[in-house]
N, C-alpha and C. Protein backbone atom coordinates (compact mmCIF):
# COMPACT_ATOMS: atom_id res chain seq x y z
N UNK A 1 64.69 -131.69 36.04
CA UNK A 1 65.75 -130.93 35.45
C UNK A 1 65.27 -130.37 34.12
N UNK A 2 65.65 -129.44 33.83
CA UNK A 2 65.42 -128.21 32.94
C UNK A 2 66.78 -128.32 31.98
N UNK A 3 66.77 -128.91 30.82
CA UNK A 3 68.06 -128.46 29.78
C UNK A 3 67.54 -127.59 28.64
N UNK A 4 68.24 -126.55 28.41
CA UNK A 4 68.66 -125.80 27.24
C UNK A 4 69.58 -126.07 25.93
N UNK A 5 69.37 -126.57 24.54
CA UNK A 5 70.65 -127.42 24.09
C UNK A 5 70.55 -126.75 22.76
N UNK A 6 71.72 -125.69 22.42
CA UNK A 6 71.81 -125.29 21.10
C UNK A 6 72.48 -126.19 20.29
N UNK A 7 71.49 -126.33 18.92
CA UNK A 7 71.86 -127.16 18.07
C UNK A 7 71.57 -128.31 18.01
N UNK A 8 70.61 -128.72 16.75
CA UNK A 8 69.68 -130.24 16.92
C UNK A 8 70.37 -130.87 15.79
N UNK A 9 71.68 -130.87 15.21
CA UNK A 9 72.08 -131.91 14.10
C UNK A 9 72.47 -133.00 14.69
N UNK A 10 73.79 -133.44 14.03
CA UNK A 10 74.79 -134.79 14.08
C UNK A 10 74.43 -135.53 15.55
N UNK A 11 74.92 -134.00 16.43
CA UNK A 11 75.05 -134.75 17.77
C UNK A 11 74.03 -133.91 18.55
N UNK A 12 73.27 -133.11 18.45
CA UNK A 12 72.24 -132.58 19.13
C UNK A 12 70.67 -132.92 19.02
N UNK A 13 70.97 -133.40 17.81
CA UNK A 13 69.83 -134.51 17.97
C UNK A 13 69.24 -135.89 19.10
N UNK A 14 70.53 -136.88 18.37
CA UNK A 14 70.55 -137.73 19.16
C UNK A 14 70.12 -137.18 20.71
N UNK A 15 71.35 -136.50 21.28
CA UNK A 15 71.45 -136.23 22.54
C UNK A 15 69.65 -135.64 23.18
N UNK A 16 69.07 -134.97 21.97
CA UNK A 16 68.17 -134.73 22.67
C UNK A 16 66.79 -136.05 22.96
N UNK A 17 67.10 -136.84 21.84
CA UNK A 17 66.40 -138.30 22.48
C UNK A 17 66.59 -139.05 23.11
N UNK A 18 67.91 -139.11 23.41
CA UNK A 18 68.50 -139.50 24.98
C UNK A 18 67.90 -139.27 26.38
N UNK A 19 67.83 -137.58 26.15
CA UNK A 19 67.25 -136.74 27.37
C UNK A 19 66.16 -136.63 27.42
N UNK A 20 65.14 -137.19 26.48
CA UNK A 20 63.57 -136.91 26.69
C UNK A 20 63.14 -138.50 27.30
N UNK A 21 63.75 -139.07 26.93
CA UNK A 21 63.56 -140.45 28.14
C UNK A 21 64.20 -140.84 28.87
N UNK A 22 64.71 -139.51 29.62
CA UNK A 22 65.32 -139.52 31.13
C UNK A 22 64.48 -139.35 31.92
N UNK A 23 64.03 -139.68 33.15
CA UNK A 23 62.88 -139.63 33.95
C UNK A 23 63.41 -138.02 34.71
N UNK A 24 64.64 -137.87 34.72
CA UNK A 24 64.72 -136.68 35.61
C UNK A 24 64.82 -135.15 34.96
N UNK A 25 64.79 -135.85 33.37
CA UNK A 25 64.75 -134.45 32.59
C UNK A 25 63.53 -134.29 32.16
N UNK A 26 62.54 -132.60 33.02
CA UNK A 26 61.39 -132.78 32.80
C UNK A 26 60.89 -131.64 31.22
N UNK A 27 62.17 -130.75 31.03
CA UNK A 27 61.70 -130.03 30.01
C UNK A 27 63.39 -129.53 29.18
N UNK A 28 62.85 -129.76 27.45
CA UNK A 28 63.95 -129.69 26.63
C UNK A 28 63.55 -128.44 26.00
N UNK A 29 64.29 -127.44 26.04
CA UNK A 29 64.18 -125.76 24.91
C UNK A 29 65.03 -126.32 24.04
N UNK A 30 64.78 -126.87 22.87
CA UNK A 30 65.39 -127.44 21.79
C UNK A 30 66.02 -126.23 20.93
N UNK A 31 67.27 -125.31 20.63
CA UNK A 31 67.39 -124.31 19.56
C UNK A 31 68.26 -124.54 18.48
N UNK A 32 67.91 -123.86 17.34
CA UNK A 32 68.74 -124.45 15.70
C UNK A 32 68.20 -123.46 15.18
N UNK A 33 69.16 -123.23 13.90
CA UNK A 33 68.68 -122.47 13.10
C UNK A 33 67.46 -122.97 11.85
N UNK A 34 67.56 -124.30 11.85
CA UNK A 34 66.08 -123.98 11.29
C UNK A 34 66.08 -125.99 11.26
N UNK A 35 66.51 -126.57 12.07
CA UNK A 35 66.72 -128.70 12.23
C UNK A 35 65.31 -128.32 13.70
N UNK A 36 65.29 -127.69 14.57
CA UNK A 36 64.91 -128.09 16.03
C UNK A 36 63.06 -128.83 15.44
N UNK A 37 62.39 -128.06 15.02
CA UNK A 37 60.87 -128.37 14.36
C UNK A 37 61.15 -130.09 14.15
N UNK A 38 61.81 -130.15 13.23
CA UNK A 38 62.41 -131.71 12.49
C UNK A 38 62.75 -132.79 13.47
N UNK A 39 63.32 -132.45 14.48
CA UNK A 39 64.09 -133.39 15.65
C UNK A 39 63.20 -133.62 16.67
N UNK A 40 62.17 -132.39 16.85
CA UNK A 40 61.35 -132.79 17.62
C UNK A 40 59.62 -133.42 17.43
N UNK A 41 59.90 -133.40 15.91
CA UNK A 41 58.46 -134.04 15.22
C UNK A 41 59.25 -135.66 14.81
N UNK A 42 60.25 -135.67 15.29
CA UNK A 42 60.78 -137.45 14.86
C UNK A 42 61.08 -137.66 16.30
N UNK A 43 61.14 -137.40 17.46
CA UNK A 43 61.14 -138.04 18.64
C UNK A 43 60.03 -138.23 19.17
N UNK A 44 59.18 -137.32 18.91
CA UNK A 44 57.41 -137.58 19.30
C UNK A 44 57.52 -137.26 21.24
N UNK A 45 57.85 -136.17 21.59
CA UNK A 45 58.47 -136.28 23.17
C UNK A 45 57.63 -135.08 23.30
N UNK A 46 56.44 -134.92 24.13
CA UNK A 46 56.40 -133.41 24.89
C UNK A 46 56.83 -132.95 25.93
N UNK A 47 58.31 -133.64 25.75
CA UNK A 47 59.31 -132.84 27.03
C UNK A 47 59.63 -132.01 25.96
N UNK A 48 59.68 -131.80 25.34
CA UNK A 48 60.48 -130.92 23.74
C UNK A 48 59.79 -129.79 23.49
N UNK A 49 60.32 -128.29 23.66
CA UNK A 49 59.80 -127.34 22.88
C UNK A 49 61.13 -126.52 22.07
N UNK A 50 60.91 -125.77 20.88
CA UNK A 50 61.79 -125.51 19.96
C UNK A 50 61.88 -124.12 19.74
N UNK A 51 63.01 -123.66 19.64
CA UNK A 51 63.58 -122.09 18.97
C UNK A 51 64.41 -122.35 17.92
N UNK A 52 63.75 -121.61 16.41
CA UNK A 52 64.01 -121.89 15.52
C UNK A 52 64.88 -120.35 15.33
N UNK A 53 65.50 -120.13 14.68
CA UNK A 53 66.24 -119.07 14.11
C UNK A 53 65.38 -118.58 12.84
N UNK A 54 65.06 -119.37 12.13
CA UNK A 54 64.31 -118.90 10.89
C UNK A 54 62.85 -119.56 11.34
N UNK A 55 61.83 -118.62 10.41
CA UNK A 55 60.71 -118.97 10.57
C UNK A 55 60.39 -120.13 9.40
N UNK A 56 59.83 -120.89 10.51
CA UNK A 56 59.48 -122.33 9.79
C UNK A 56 58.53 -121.95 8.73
């Protein structure tokens, strides 16, 4: 499974470290306006890739 999840704060964070050690979720498009870089360099997951709104 393939998720798309706008917004990596409060609760889009978490949720996305939830879903990267799901065995059936094989790829995360992480997007934020400028948290996704951050959420996905503290889960350490290369199910995780990121769309930032601003350039990092």
């Amino acid at each position: 499974m393939k998720i798309f999840m706008v917004g990596a704060g409060a609760q889009g964070g978490p949720c996305a470290s939830v879903l990267a050690r799901d065995k059936d979720v094989s790829e995360i498009v992480l997007g934020d306006i400028d948290l996704a870089n951050k959420v996905k360099n503290k889960i350490k997951s290369n199910k995780i890739t990121t769309l930032n709104a601003l350039p990092p």
